[in-house]
N, C-alpha and C. Protein backbone atom coordinates (compact mmCIF):
# COMPACT_ATOMS: atom_id res chain seq x y z
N UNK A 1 18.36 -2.69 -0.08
CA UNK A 1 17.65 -2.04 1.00
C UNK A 1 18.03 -2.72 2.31
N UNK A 2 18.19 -1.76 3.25
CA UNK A 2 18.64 -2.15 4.93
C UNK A 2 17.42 -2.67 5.54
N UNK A 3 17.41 -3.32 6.85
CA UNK A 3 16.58 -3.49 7.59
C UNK A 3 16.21 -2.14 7.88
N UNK A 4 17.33 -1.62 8.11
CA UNK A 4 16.64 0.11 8.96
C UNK A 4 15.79 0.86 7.91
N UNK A 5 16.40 1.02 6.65
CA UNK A 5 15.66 1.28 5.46
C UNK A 5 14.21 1.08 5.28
N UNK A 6 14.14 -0.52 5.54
CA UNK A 6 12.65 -0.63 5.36
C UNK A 6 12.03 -0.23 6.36
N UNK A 7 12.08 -0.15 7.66
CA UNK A 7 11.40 -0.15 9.12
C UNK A 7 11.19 1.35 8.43
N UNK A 8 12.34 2.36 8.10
CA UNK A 8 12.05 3.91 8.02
C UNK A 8 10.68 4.14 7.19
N UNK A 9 10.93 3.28 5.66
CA UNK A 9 9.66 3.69 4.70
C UNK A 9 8.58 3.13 5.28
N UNK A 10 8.15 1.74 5.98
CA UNK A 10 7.66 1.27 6.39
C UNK A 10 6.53 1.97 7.62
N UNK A 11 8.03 2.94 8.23
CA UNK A 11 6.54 3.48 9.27
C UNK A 11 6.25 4.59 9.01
N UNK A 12 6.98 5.40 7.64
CA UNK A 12 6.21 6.84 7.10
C UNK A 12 4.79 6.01 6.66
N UNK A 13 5.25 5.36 5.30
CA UNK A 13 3.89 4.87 4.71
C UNK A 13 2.89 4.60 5.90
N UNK A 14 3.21 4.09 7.09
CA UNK A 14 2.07 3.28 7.55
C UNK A 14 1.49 4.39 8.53
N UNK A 15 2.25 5.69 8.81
CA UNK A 15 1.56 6.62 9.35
C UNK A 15 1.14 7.39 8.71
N UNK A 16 1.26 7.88 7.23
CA UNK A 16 0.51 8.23 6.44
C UNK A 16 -0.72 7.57 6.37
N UNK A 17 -1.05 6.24 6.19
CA UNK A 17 -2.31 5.53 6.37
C UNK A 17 -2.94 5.89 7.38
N UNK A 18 -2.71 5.73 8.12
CA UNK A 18 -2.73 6.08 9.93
C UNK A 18 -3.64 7.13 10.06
N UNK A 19 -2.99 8.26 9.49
CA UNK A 19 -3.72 9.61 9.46
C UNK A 19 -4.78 9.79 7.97
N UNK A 20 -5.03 9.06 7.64
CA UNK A 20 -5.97 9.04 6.51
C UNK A 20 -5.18 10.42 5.54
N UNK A 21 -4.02 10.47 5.24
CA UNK A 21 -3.54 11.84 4.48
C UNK A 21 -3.12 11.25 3.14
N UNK A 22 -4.44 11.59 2.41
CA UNK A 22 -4.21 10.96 0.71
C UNK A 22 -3.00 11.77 0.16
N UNK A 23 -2.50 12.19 0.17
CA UNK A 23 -1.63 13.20 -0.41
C UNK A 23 -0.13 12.40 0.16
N UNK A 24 -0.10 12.45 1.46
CA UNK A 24 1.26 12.15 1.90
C UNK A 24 0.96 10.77 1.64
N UNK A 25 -0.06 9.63 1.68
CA UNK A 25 0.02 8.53 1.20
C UNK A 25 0.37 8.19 -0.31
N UNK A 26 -0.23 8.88 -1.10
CA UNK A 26 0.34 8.81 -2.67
C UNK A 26 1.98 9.78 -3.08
N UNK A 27 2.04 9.62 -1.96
CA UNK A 27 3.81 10.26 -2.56
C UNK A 27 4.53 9.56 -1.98
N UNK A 28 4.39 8.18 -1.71
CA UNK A 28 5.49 6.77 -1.56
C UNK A 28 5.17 6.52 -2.68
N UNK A 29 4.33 6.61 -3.87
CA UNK A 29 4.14 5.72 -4.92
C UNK A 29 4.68 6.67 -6.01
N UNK A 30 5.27 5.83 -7.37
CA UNK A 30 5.31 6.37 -8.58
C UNK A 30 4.26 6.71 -9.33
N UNK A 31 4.37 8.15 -10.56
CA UNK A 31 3.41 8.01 -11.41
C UNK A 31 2.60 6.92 -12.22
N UNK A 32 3.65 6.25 -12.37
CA UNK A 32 3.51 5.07 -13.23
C UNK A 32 3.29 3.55 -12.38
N UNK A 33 2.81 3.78 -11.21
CA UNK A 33 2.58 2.69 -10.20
C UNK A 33 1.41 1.43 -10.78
N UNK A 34 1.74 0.18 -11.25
CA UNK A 34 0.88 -0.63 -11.37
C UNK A 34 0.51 -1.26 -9.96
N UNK A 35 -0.77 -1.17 -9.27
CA UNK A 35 -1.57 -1.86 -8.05
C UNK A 35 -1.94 -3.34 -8.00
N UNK A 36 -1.81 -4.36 -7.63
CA UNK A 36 -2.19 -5.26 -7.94
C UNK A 36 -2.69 -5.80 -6.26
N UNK A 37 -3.91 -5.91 -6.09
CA UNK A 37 -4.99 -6.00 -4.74
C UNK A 37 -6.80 -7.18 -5.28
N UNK A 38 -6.77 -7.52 -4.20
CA UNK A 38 -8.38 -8.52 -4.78
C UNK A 38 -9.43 -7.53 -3.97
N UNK A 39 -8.94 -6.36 -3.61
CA UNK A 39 -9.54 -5.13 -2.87
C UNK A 39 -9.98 -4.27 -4.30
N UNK A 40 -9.53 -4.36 -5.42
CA UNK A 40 -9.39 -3.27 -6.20
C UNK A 40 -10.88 -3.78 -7.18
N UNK A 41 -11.26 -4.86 -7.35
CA UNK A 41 -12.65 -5.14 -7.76
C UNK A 41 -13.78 -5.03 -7.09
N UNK A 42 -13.43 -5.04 -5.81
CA UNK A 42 -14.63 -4.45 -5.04
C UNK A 42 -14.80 -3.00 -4.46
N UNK A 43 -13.56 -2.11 -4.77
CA UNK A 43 -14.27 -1.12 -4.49
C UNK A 43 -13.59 -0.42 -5.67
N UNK A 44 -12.84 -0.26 -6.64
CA UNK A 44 -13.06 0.23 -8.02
C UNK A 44 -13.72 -0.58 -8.97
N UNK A 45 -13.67 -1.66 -8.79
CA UNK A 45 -15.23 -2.36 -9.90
C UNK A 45 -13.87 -2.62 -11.16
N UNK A 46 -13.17 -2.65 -10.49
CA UNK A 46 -11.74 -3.30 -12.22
C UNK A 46 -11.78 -4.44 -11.77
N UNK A 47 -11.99 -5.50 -12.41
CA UNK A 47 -12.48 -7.33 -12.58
C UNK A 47 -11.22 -7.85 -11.89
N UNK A 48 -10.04 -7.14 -13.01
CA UNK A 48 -8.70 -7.47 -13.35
C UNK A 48 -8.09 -7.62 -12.15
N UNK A 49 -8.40 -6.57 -10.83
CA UNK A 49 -8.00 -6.32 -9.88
C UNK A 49 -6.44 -6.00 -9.48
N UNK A 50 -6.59 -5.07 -10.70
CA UNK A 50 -5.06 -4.39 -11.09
C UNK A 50 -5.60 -2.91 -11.63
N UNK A 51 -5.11 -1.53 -11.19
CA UNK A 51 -5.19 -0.65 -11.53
C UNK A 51 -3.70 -0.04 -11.78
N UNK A 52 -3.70 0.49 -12.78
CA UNK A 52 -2.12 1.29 -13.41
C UNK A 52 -2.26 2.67 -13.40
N UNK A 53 -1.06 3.33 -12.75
CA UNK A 53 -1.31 4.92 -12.53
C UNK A 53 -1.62 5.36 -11.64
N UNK A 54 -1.07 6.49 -10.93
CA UNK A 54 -1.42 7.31 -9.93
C UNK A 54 -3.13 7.90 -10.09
N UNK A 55 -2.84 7.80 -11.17
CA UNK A 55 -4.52 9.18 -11.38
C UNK A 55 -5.35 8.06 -11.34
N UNK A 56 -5.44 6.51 -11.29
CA UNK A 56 -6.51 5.75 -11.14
C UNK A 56 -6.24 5.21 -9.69
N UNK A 57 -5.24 5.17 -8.85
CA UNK A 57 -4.92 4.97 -7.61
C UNK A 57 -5.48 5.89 -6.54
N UNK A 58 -5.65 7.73 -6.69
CA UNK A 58 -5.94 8.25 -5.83
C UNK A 58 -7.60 8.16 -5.60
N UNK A 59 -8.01 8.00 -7.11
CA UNK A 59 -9.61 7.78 -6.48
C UNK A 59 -10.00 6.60 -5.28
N UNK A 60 -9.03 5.08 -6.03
CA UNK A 60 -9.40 4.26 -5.02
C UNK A 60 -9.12 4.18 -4.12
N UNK A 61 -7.60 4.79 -3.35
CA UNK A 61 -7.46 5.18 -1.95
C UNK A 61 -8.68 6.20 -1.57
N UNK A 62 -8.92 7.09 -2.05
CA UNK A 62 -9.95 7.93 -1.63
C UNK A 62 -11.44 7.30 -0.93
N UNK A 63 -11.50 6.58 -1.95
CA UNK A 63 -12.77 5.85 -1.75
C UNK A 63 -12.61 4.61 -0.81
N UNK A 64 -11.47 3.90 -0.42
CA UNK A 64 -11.05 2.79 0.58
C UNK A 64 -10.88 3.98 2.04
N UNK A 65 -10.23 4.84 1.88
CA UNK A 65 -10.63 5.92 3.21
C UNK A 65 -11.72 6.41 3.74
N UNK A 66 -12.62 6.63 2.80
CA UNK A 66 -14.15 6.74 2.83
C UNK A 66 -15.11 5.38 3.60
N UNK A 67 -14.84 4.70 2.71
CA UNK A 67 -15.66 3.37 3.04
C UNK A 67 -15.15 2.58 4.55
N UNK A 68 -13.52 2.56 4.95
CA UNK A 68 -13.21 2.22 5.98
C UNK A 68 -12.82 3.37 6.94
N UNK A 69 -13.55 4.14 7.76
CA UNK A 69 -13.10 5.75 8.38
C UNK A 69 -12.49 5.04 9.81
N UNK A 70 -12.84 3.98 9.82
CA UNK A 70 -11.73 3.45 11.52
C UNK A 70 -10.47 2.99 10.74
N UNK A 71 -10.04 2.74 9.63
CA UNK A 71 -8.99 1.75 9.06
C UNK A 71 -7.71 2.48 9.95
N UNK A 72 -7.17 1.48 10.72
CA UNK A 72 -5.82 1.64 11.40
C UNK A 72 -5.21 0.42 10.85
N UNK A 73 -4.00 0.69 10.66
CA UNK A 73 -2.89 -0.75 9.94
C UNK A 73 -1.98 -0.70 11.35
N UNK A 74 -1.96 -1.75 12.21
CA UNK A 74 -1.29 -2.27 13.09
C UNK A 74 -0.27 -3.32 13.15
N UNK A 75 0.40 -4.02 14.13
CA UNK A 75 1.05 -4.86 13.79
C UNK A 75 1.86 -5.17 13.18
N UNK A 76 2.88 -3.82 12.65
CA UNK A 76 3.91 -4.23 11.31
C UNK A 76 5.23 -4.37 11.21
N UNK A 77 5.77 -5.22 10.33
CA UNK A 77 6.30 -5.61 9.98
C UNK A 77 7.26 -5.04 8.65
N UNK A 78 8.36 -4.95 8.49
CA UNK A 78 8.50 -4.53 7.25
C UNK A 78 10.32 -5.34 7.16
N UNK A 79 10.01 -6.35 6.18
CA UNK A 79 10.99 -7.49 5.24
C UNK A 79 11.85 -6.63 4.30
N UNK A 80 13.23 -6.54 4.66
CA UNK A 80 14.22 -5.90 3.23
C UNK A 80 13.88 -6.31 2.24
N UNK A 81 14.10 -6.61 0.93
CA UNK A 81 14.64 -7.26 0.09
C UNK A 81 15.61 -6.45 -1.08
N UNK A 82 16.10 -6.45 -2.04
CA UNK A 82 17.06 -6.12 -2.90
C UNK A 82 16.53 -4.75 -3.21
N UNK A 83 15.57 -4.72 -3.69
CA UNK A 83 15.10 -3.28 -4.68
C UNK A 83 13.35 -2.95 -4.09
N UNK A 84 13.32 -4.13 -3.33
CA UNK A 84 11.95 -3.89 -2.71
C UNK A 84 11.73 -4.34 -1.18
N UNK A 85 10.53 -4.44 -0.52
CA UNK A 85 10.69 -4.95 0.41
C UNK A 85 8.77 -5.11 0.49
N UNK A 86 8.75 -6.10 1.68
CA UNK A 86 7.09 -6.48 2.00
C UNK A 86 6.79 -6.32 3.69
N UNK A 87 5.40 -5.44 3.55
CA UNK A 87 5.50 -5.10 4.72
C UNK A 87 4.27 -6.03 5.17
N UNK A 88 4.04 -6.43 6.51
CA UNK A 88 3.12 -7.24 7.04
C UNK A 88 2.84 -6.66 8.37
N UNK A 89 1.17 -6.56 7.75
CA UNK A 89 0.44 -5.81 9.12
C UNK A 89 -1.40 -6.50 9.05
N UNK A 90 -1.50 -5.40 10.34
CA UNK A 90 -3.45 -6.01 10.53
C UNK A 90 -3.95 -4.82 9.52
N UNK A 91 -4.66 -5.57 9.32
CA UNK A 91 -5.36 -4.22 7.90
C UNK A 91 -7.17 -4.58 8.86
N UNK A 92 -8.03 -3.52 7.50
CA UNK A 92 -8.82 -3.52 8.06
C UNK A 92 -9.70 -5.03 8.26
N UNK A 93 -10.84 -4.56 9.36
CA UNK A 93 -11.49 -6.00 9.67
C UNK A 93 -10.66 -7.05 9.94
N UNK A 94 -9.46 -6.68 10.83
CA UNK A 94 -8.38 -7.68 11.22
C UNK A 94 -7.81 -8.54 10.33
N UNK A 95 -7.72 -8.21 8.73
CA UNK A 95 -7.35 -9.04 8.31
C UNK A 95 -5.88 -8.96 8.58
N UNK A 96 -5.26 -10.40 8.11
CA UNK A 96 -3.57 -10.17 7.74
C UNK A 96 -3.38 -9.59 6.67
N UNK A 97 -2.44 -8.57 6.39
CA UNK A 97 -1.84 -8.24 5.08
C UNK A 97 -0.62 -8.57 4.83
N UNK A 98 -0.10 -8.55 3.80
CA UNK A 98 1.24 -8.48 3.56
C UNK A 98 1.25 -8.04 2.10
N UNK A 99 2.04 -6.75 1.88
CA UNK A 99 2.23 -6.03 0.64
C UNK A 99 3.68 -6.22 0.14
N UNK A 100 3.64 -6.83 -1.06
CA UNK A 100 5.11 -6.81 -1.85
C UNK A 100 4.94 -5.26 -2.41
N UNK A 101 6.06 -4.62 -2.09
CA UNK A 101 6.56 -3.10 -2.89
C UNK A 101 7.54 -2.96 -3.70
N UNK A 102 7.93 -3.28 -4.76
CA UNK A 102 8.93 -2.68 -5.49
C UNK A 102 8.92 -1.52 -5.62
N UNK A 103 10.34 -1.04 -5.76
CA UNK A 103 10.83 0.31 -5.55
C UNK A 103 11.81 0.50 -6.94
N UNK A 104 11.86 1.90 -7.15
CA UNK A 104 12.45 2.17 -8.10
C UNK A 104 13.62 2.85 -7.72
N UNK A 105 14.63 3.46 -8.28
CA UNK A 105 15.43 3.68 -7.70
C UNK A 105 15.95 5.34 -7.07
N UNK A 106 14.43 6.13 -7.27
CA UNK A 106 13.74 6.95 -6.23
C UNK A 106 13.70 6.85 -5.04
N UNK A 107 13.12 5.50 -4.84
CA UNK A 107 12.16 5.38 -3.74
C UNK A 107 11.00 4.86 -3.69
N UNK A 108 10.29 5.22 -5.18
CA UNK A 108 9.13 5.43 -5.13
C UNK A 108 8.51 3.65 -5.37
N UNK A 109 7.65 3.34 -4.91
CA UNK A 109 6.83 2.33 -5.72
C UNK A 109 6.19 2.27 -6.52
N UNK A 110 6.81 1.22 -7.49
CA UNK A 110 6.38 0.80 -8.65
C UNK A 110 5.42 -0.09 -8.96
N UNK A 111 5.08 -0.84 -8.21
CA UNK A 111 4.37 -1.91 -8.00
C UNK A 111 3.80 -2.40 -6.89
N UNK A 112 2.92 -2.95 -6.61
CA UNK A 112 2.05 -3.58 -5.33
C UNK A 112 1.60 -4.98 -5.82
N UNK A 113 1.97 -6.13 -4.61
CA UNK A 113 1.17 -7.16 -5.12
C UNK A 113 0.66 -7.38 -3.40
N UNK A 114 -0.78 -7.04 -3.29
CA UNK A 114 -1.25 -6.99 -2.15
C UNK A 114 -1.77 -8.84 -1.74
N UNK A 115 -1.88 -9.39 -0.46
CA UNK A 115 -2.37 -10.42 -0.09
C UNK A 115 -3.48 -10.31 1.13
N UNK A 116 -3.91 -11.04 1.42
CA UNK A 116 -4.68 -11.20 2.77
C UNK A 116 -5.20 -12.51 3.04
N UNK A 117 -4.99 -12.50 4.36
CA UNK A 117 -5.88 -13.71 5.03
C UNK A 117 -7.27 -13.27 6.34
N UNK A 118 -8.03 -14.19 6.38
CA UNK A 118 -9.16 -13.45 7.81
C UNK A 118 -7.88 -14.20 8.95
């Protein structure tokens, strides 16, 4: 993956967020997308804080759009790497984010290993 590469997926995904559009947001991801977030026990209630699958992903975007209706992702950043890349932005309640994405060789993401700091 290019620098330009990532900046491109980087600012669909993040204007898909942007516009709260669950639909155009879940079509950067694969069917088979494993989530991995410390977001995902508090608002899907999975301990594990890993959800697998699109069909268990759109509820909890749904419900993270719901619960945060100002959420704007600012500030970003988006890191090449080989088959993936990590993007770094302000998420909600100003936190820092930074999302590792693996990609498949779609496009699509396969994986998330989400972080944050206040």
């Amino acid at each position: 993956m290019t620098e330009t590469e990532a900046a491109a997926f980087a600012g669909e995904w993040i204007e898909a967020w942007n516009l709260h559009d669950l639909d155009r947001i879940l079509s950067h991801y694969d069917a088979a997308v494993e989530f991995h977030s410390p977001f995902v026990a508090r608002i899907a209630g999975e301990p594990s804080g890993i959800l697998r699958g699109i069909d268990r992903l759109r509820p909890y975007f749904a419900e993270a759009l719901k619960r945060y209706p100002d959420l704007r992702f600012t500030d970003v950043r988006a890191l090449a790497g080989v088959s993936s890349l990590t993007l770094t932005y302000r998420s909600v309640s100003a936190l820092h984010a930074a999302e590792v994405l693996r990609l498949n060789e779609a496009g699509k993401i396969v994986r998330v290993d989400a972080h944050y700091a206040r």
